[in-house]
N, C-alpha and C. Protein backbone atom coordinates (compact mmCIF):
# COMPACT_ATOMS: atom_id res chain seq x y z
N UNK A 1 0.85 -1.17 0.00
CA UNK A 1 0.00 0.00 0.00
C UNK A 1 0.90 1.24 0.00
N UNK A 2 0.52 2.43 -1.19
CA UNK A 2 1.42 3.63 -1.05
C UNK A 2 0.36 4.53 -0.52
N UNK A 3 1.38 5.34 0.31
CA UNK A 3 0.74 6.70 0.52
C UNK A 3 1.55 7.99 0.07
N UNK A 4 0.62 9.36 -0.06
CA UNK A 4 1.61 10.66 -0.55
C UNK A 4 0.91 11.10 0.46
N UNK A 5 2.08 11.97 0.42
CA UNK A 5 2.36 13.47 1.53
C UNK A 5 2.68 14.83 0.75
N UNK A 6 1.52 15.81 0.39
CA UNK A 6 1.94 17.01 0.12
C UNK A 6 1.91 18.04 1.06
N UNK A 7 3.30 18.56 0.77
CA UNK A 7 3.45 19.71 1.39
C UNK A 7 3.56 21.08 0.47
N UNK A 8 2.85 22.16 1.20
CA UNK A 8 2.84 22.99 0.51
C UNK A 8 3.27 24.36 1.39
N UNK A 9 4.13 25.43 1.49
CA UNK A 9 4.55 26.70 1.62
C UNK A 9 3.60 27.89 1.66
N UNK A 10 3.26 27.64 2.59
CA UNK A 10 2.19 29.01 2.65
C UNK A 10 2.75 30.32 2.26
N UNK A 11 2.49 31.13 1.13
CA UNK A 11 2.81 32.24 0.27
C UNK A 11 2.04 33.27 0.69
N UNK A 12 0.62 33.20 1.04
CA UNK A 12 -0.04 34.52 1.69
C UNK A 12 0.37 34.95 2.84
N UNK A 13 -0.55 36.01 3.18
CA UNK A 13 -0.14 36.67 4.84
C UNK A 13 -1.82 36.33 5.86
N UNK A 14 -1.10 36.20 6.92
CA UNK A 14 -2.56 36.52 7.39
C UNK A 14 -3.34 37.13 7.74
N UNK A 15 -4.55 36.86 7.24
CA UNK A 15 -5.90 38.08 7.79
C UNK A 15 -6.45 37.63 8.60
N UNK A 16 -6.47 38.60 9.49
CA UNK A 16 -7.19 38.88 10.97
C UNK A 16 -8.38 39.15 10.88
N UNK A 17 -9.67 38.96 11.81
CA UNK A 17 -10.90 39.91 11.83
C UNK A 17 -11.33 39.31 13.26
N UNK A 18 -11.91 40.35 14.04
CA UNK A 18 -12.04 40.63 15.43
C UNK A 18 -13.74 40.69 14.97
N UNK A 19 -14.58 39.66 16.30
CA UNK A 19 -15.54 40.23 16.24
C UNK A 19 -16.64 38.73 16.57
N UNK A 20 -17.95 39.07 16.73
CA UNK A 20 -18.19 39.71 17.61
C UNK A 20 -17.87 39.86 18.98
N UNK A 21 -18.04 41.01 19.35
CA UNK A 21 -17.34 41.18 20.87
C UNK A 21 -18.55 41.65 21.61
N UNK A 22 -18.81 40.60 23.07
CA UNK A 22 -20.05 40.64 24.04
C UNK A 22 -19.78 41.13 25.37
N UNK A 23 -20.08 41.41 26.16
CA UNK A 23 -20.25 41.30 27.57
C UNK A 23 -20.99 40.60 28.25
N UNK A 24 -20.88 39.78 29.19
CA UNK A 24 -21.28 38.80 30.09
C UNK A 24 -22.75 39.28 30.65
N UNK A 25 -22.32 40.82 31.75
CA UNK A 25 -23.44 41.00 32.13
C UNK A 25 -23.52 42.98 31.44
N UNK A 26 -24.43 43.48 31.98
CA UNK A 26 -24.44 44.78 31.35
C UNK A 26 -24.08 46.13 32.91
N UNK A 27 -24.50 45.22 33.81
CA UNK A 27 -24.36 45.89 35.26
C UNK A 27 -24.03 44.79 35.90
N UNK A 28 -22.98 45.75 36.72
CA UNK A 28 -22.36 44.69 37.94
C UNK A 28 -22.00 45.86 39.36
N UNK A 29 -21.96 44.98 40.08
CA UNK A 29 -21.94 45.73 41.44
C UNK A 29 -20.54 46.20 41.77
N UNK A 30 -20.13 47.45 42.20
CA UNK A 30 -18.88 47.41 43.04
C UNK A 30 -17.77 46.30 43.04
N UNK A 31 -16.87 45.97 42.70
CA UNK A 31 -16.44 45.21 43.36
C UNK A 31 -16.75 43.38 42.12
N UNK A 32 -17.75 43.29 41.87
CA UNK A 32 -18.26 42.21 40.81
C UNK A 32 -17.02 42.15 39.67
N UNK A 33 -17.47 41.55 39.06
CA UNK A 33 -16.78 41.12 37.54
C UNK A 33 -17.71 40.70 36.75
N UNK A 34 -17.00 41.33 35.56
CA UNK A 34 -17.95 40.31 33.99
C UNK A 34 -16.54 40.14 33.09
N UNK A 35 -17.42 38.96 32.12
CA UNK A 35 -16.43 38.72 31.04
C UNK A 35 -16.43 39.31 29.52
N UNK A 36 -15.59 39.99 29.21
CA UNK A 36 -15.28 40.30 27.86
C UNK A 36 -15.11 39.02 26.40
N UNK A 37 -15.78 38.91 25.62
CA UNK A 37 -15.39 37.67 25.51
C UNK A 37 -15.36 38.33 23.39
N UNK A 38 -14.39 37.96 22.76
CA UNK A 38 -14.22 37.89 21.41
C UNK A 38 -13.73 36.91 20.54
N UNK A 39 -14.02 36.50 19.36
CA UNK A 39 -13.90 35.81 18.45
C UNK A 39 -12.38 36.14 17.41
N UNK A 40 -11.29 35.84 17.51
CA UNK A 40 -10.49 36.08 16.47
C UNK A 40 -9.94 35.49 15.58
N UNK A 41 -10.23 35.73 14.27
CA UNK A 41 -9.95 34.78 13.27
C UNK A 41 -8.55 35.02 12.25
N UNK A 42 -8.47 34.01 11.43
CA UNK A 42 -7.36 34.08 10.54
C UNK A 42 -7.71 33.59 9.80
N UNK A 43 -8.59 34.50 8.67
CA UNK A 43 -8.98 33.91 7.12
C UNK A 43 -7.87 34.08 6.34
N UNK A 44 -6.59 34.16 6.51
CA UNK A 44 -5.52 34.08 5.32
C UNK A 44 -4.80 32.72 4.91
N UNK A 45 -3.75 33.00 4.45
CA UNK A 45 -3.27 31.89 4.21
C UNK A 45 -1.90 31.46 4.61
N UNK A 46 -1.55 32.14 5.78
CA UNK A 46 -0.38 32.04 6.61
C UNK A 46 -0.75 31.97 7.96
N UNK A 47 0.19 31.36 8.91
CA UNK A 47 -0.03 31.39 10.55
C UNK A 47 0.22 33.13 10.91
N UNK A 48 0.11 33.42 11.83
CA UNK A 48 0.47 34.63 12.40
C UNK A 48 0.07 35.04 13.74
N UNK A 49 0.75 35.62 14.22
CA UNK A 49 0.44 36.66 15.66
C UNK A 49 -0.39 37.88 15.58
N UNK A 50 -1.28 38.41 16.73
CA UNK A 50 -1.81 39.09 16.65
C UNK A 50 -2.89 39.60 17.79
N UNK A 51 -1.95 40.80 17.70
CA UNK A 51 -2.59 41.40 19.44
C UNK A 51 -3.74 42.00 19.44
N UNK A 52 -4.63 41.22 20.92
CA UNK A 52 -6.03 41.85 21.46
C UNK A 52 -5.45 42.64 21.95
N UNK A 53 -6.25 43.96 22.22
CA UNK A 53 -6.83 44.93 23.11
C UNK A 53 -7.59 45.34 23.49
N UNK A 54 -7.71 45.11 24.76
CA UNK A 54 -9.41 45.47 25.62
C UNK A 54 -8.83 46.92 26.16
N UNK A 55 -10.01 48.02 25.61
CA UNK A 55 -9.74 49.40 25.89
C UNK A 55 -11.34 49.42 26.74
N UNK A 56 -11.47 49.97 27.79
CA UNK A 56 -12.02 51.14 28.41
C UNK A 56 -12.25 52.17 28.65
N UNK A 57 -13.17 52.78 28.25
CA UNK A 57 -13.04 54.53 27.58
C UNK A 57 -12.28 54.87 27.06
N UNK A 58 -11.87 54.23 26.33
CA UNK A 58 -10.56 54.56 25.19
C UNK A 58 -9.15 54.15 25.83
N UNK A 59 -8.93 54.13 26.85
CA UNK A 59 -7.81 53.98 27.65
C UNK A 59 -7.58 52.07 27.58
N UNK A 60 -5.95 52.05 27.48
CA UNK A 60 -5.99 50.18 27.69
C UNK A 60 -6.00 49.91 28.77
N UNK A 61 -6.49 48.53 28.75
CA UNK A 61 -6.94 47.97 30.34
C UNK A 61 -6.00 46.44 30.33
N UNK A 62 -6.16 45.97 29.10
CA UNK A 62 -5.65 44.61 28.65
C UNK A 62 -5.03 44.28 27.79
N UNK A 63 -4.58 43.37 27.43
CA UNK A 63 -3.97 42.79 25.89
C UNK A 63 -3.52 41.72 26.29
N UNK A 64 -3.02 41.11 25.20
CA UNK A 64 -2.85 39.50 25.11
C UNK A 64 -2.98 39.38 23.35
N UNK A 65 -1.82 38.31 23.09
CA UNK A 65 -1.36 38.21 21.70
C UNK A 65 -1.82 36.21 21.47
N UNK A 66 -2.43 36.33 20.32
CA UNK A 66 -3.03 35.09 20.01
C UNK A 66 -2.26 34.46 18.98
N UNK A 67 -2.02 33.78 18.41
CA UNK A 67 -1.23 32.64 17.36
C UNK A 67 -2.08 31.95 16.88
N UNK A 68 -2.24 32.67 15.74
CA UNK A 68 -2.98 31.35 14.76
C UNK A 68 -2.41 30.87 13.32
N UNK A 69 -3.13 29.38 13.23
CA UNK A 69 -2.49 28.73 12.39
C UNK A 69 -3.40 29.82 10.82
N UNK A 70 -3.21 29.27 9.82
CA UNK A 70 -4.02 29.62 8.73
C UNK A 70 -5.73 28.87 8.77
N UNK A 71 -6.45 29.89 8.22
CA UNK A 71 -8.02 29.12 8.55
C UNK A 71 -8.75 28.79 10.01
N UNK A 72 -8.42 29.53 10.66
CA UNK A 72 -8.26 29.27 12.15
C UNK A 72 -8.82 30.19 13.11
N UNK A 73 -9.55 29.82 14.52
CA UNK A 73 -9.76 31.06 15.06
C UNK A 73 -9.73 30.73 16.41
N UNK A 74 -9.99 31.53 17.73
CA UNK A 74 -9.79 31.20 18.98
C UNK A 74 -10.78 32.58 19.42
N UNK A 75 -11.44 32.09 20.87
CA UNK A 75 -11.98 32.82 21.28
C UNK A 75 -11.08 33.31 22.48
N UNK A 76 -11.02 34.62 22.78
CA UNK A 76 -10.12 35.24 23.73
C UNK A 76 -11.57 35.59 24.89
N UNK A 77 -10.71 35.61 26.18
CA UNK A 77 -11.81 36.24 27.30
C UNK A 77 -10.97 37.38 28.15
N UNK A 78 -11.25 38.44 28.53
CA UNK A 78 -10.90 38.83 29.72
C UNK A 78 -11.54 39.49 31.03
N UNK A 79 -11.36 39.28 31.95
CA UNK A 79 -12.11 39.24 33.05
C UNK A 79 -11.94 40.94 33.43
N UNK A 80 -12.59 41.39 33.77
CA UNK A 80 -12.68 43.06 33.93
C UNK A 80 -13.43 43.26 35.73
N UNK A 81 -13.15 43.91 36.47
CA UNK A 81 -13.94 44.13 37.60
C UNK A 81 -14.27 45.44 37.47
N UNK A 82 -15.29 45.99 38.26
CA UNK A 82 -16.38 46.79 38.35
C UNK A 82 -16.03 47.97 39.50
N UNK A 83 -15.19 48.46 38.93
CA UNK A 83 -14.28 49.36 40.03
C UNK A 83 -14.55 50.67 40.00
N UNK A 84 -15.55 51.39 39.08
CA UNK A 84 -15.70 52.69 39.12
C UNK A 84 -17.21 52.77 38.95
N UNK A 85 -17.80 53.46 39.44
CA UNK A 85 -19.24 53.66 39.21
C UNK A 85 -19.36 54.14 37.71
N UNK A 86 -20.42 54.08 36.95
CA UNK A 86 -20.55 54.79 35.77
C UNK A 86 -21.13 54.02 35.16
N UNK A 87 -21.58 54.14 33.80
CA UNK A 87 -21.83 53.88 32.33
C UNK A 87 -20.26 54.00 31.35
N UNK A 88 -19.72 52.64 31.26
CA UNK A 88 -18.38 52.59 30.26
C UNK A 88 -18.41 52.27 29.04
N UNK A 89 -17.74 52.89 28.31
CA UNK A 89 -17.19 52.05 26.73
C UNK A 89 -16.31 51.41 26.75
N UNK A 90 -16.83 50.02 26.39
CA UNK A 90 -16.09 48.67 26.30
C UNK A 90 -15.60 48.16 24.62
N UNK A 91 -14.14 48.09 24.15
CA UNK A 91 -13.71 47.74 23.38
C UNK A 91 -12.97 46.79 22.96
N UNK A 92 -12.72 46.06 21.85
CA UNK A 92 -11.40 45.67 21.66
C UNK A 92 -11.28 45.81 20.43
N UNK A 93 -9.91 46.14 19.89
CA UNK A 93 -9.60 46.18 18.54
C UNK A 93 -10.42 46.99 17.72
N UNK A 94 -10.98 48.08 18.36
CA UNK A 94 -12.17 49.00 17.56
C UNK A 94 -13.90 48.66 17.73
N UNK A 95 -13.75 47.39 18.21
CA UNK A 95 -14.90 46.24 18.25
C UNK A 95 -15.63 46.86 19.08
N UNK A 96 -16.72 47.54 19.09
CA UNK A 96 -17.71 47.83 20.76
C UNK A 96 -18.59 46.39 21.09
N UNK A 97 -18.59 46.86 22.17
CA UNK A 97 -19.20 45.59 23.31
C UNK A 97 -20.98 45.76 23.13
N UNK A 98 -21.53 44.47 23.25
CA UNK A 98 -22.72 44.42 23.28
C UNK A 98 -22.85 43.36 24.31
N UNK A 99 -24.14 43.84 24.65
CA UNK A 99 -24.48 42.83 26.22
C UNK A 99 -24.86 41.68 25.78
N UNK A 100 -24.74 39.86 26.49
CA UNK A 100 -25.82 38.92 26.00
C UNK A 100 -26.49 38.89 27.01
């Protein structure tokens, strides 16, 4: 019995796309936590790196760098606590937050 093995050289670059990006809860108490949670993909045709950023009112709060193969995606989380009273804008990568 034969078998083949092709290998092939990935020649593209990879494309990234961020999204959708949720929030856990929409209100939390003092002191509480919710989760940030996003989808990041790699529709290209190469592996690559590629950094989250969770911004809060525009300001960074987080980051964390993901590795993906080609065709590929991973869901990122980050845990945020509830440390200032208010109504915030929740981001990543340009992405605004929507509640589930």
């Amino acid at each position: 019995m034969a078998a083949t093995l092709t290998v092939w050289e990935a020649t593209g670059e990879p494309i990234f796309r961020v999204g959708p990006l949720s929030v856990s809860r929409s209100t939390v108490e003092f002191g509480d936590s919710a989760v940030v949670s996003v989808f990041v993909e790699n529709n290209g045709d190469a592996a690559g790196t590629y950094p989250v950023v969770l911004k809060v009112n525009g300001s960074l709060l987080k980051s964390r760098e993901v590795n993906l193969a080609p065709h590929s995606g991973e869901a990122v989380e980050f845990t945020i606590a509830g440390s200032k009273a208010g109504v915030h804008a929740i981001e990543v990568n340009g992405e605004p937050a929507h509640s589930r």
